[in-house]
N, C-alpha and C. Protein backbone atom coordinates (compact mmCIF):
# COMPACT_ATOMS: atom_id res chain seq x y z
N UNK A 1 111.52 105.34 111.91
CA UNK A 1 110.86 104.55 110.88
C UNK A 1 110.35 105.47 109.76
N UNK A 2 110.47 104.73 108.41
CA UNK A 2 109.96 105.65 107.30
C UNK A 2 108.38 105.97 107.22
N UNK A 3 108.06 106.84 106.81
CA UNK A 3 106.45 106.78 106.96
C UNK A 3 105.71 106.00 105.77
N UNK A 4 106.60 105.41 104.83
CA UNK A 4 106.09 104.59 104.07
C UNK A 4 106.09 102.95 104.51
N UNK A 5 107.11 102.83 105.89
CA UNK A 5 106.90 101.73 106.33
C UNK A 5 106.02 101.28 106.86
N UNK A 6 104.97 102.58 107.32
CA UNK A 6 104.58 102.49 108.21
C UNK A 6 102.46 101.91 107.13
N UNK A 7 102.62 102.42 106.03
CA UNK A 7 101.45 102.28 105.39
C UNK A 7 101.28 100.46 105.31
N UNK A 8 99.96 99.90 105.37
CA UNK A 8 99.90 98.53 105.02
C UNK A 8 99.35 98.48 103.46
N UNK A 9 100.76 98.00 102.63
CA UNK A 9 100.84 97.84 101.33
C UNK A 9 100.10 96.38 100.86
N UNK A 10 98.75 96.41 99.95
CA UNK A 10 98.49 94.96 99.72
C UNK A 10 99.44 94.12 99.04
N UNK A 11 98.74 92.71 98.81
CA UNK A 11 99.60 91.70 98.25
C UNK A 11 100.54 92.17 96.88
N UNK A 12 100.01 93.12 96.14
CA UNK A 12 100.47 93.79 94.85
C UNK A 12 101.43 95.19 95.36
N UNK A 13 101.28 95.37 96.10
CA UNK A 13 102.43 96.79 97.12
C UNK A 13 101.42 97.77 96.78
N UNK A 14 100.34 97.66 96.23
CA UNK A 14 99.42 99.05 96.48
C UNK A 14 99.03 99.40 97.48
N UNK A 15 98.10 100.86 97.53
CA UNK A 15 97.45 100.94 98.85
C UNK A 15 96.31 101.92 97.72
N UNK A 16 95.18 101.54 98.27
CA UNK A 16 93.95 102.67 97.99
C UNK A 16 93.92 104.07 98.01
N UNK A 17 93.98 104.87 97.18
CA UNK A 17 94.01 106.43 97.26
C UNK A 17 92.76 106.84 96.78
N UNK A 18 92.14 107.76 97.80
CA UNK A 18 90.42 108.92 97.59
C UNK A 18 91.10 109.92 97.65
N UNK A 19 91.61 111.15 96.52
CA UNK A 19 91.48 111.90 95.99
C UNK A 19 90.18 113.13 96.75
N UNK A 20 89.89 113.52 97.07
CA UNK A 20 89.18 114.77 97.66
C UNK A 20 89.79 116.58 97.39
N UNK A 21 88.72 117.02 96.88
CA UNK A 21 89.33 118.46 96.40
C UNK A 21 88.95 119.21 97.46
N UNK A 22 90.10 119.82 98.22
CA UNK A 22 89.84 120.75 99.64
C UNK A 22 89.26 121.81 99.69
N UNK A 23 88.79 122.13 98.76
CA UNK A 23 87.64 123.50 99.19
C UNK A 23 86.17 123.09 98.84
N UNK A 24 85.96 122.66 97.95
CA UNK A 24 84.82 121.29 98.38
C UNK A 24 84.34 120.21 98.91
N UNK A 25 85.29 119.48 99.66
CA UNK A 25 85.49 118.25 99.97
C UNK A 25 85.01 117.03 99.25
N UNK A 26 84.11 117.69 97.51
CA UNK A 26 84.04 116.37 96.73
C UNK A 26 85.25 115.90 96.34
N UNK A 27 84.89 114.62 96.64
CA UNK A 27 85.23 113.40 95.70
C UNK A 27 85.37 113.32 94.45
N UNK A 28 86.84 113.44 94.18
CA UNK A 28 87.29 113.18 92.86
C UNK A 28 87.80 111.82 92.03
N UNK A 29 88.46 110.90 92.94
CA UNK A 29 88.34 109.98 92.19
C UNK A 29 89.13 108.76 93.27
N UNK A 30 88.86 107.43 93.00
CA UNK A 30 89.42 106.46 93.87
C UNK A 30 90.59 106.02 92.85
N UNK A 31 92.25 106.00 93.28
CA UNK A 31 93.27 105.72 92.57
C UNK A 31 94.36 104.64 93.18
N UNK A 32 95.23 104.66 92.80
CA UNK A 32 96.29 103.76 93.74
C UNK A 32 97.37 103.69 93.50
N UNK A 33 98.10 104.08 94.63
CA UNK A 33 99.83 104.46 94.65
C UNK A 33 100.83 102.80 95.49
N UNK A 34 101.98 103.19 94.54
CA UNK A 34 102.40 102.16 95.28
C UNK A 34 103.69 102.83 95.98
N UNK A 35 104.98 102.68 96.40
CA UNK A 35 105.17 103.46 97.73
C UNK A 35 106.45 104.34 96.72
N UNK A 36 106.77 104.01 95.77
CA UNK A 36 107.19 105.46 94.95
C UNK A 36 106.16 106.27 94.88
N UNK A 37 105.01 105.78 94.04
CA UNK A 37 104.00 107.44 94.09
C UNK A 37 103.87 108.21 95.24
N UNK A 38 103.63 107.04 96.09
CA UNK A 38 103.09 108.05 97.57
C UNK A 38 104.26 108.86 97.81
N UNK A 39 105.48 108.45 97.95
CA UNK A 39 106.94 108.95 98.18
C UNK A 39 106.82 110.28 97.24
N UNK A 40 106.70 109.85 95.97
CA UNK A 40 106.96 111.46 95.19
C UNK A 40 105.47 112.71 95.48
N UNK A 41 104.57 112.08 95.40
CA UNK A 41 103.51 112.53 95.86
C UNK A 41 103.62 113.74 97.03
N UNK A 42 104.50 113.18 98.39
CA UNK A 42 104.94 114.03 99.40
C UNK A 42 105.77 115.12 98.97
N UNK A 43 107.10 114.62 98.03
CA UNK A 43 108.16 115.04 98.10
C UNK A 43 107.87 116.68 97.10
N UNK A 44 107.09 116.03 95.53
CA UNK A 44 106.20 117.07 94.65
C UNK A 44 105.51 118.14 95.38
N UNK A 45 104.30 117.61 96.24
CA UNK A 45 103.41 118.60 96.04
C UNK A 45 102.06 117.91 95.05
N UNK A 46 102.72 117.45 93.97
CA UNK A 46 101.59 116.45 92.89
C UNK A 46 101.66 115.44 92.95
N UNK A 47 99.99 115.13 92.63
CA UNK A 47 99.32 113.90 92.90
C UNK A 47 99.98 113.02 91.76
N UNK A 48 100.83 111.95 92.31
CA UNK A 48 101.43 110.60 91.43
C UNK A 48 100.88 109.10 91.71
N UNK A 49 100.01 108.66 90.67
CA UNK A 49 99.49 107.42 91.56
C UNK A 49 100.61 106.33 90.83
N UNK A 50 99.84 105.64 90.82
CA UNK A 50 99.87 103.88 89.98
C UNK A 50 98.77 103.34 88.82
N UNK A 51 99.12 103.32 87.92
CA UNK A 51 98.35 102.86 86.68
C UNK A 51 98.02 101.16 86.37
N UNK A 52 97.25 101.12 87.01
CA UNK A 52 97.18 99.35 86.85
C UNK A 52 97.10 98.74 85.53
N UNK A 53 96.49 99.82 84.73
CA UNK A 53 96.54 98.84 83.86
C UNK A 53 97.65 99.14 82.98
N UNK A 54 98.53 100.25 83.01
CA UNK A 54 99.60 100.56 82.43
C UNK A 54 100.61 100.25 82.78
N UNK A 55 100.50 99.75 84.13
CA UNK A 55 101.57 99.22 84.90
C UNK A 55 103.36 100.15 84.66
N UNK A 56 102.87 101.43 85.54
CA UNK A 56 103.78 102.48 85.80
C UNK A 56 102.63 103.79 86.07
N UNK A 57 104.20 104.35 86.69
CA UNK A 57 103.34 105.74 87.60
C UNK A 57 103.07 106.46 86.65
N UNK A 58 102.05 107.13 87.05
CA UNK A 58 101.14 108.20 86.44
C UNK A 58 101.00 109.33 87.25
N UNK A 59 101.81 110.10 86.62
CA UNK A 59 101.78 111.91 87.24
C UNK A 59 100.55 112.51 86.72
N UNK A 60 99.31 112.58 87.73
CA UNK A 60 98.14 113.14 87.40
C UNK A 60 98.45 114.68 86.58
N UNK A 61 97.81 114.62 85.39
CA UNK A 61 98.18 115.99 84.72
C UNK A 61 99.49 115.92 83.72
N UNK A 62 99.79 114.70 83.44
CA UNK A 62 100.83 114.68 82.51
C UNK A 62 100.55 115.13 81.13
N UNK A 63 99.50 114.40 80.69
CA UNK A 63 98.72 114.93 79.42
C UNK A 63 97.77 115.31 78.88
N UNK A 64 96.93 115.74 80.40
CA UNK A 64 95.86 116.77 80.36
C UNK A 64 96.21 117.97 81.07
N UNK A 65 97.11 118.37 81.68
CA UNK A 65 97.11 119.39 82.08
C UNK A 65 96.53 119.71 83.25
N UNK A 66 95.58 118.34 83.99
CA UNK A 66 94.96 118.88 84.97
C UNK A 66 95.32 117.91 86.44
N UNK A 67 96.12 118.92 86.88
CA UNK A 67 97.25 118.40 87.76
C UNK A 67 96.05 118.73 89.21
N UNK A 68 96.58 117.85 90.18
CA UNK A 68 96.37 117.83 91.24
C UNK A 68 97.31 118.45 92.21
N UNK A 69 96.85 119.99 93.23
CA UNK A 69 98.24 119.88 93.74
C UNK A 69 97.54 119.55 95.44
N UNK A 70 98.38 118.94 95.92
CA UNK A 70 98.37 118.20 97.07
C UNK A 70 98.32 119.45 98.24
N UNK A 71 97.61 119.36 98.98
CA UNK A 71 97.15 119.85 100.17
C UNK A 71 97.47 119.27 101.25
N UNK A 72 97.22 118.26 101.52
CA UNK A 72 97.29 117.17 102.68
C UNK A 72 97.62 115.96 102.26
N UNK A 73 98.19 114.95 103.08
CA UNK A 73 97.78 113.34 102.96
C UNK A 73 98.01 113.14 103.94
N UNK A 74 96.47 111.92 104.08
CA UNK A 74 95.78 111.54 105.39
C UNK A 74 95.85 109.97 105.49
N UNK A 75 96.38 109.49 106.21
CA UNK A 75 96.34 107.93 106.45
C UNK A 75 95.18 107.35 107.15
N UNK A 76 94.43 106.36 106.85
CA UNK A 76 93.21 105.71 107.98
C UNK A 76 93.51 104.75 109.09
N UNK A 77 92.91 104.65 109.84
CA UNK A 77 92.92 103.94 111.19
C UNK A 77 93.90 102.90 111.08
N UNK A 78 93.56 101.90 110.53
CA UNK A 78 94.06 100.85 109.74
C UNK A 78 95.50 100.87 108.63
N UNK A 79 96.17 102.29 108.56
CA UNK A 79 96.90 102.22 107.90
C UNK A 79 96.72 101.61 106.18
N UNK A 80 95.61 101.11 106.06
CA UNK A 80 95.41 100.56 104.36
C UNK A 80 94.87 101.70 103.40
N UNK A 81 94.50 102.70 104.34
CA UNK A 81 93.92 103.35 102.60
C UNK A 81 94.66 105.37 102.95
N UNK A 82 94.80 106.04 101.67
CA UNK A 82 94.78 107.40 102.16
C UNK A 82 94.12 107.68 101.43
N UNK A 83 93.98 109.41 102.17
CA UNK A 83 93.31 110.48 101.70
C UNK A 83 94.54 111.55 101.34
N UNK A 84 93.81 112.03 99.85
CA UNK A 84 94.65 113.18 99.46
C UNK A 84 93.45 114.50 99.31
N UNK A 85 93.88 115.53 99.79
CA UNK A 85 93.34 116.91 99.34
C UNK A 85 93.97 117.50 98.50
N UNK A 86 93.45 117.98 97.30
CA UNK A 86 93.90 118.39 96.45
C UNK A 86 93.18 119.51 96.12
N UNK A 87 94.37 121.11 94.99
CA UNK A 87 93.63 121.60 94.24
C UNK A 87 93.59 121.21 92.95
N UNK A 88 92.36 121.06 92.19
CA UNK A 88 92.32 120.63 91.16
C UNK A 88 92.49 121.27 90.10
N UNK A 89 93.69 121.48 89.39
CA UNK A 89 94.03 122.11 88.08
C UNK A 89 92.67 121.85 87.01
N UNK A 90 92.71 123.16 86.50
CA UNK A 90 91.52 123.43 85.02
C UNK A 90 89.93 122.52 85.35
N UNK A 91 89.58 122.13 86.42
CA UNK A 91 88.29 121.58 87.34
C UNK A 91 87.76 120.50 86.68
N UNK A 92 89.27 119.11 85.89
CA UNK A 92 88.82 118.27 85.63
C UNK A 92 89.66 117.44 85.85
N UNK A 93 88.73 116.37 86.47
CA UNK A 93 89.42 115.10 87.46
C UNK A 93 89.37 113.69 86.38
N UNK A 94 88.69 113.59 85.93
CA UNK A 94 88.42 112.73 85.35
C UNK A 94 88.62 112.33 84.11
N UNK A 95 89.14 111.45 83.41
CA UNK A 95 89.21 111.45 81.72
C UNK A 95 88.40 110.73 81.01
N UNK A 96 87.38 111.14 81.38
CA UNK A 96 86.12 111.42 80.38
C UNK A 96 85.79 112.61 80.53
N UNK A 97 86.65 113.74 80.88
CA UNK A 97 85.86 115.25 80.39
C UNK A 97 85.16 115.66 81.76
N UNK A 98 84.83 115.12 82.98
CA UNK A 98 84.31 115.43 83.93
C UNK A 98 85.16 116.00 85.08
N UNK A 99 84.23 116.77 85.95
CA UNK A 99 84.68 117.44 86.88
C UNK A 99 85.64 115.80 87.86
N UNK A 100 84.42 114.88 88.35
CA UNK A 100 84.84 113.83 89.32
C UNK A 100 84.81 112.25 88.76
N UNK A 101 85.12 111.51 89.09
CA UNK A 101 84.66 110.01 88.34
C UNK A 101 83.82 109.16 88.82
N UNK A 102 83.17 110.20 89.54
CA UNK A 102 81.90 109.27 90.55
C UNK A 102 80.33 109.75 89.78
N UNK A 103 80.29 109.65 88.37
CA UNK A 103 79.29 110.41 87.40
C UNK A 103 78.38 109.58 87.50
N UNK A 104 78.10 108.11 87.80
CA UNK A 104 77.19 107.09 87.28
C UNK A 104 76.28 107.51 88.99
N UNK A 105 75.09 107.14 89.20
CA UNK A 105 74.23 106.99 90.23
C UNK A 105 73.02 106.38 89.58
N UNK A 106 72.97 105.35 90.96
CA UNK A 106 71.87 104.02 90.88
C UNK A 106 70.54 105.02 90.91
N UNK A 107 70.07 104.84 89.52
CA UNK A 107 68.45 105.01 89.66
C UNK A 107 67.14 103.93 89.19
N UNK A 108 66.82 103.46 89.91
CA UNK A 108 65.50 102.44 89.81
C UNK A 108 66.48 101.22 89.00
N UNK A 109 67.60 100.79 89.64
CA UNK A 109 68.02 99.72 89.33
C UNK A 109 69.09 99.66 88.40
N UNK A 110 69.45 100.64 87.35
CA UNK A 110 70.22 100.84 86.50
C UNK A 110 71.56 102.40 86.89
N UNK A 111 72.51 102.00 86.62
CA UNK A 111 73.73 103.39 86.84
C UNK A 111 73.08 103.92 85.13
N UNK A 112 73.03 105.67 85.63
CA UNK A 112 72.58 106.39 84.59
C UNK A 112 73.44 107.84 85.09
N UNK A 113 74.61 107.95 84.22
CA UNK A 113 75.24 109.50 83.85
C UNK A 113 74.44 110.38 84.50
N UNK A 114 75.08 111.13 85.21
CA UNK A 114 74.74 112.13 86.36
C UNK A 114 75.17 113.88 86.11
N UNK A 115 76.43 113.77 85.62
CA UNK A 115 77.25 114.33 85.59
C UNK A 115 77.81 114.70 84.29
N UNK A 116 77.85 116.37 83.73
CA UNK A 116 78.27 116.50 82.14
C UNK A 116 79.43 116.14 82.21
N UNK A 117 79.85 116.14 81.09
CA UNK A 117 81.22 116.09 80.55
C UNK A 117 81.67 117.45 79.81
N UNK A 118 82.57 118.26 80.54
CA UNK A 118 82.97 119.59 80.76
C UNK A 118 83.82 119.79 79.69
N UNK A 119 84.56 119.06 78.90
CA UNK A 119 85.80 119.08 77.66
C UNK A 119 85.85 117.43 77.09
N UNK A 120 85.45 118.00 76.07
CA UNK A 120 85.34 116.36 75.32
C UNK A 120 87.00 115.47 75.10
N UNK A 121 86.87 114.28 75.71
CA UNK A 121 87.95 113.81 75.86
C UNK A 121 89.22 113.88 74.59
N UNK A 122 88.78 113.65 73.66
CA UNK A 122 89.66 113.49 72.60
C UNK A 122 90.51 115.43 72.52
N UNK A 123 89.54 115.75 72.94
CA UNK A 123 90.42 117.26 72.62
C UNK A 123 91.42 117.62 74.02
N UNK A 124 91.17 117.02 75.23
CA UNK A 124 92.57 116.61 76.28
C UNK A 124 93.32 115.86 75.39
N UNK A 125 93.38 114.67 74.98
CA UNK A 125 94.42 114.02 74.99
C UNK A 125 95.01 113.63 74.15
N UNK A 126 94.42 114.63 72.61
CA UNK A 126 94.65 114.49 71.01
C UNK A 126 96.48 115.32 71.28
């Protein structure tokens, strides 16, 4: 059996991807592959998700330069979600300029920016 048969793809053929950088174990970003990304994903070495709202794959690092290279991928109990370890090319995950995309944290009721922004976006992706 293929090991992509083996993932439980939702109603849309996605599956949930957490991104994790392996020598930190933070959290870089929650994404989603559908069973080409995951497929090239293995086959690369680089992290390829699914662009929902672009609707087509997205080779992390296409036009920022800051590529993910794959370490591991980890399937959960349940088969619905993976884990990728990654090293993180130029130490930005995010396109807003940040290291991770988990920048917002609940304080006294309101999400308030946590986290700088390391390269101002327009100068990635001008």
């Amino acid at each position: 059996m293929d090991f992509l048969d083996q993932v439980k793809w939702n109603e849309q053929g996605l599956v949930p991807v957490i991104t994790q950088e392996s020598e930190t174990k933070q959290v870089l970003t929650l994404a989603w592959m559908n069973r080409e990304a995951l497929k090239l994903t293995a086959e690369t070495g680089h992290a390829v998700y699914w662009s929902r709202s672009r609707q087509k794959l997205w080779h992390k690092g296409e036009q920022s330069g800051h590529q993910q290279i794959v370490q591991s991928i980890r399937l959960d109990c349940d088969k619905d979600a993976v884990l990728i370890e990654v090293i993180q090319k130029g130490g930005i995950a995010c396109h807003t300029g940040r290291h991770h995309c988990f920048y917002f944290r609940l304080e006294q009721g309101e999400w308030q920016p946590v986290e700088p922004v390391l390269k101002d976006p327009d100068e990635i992706y001008s």
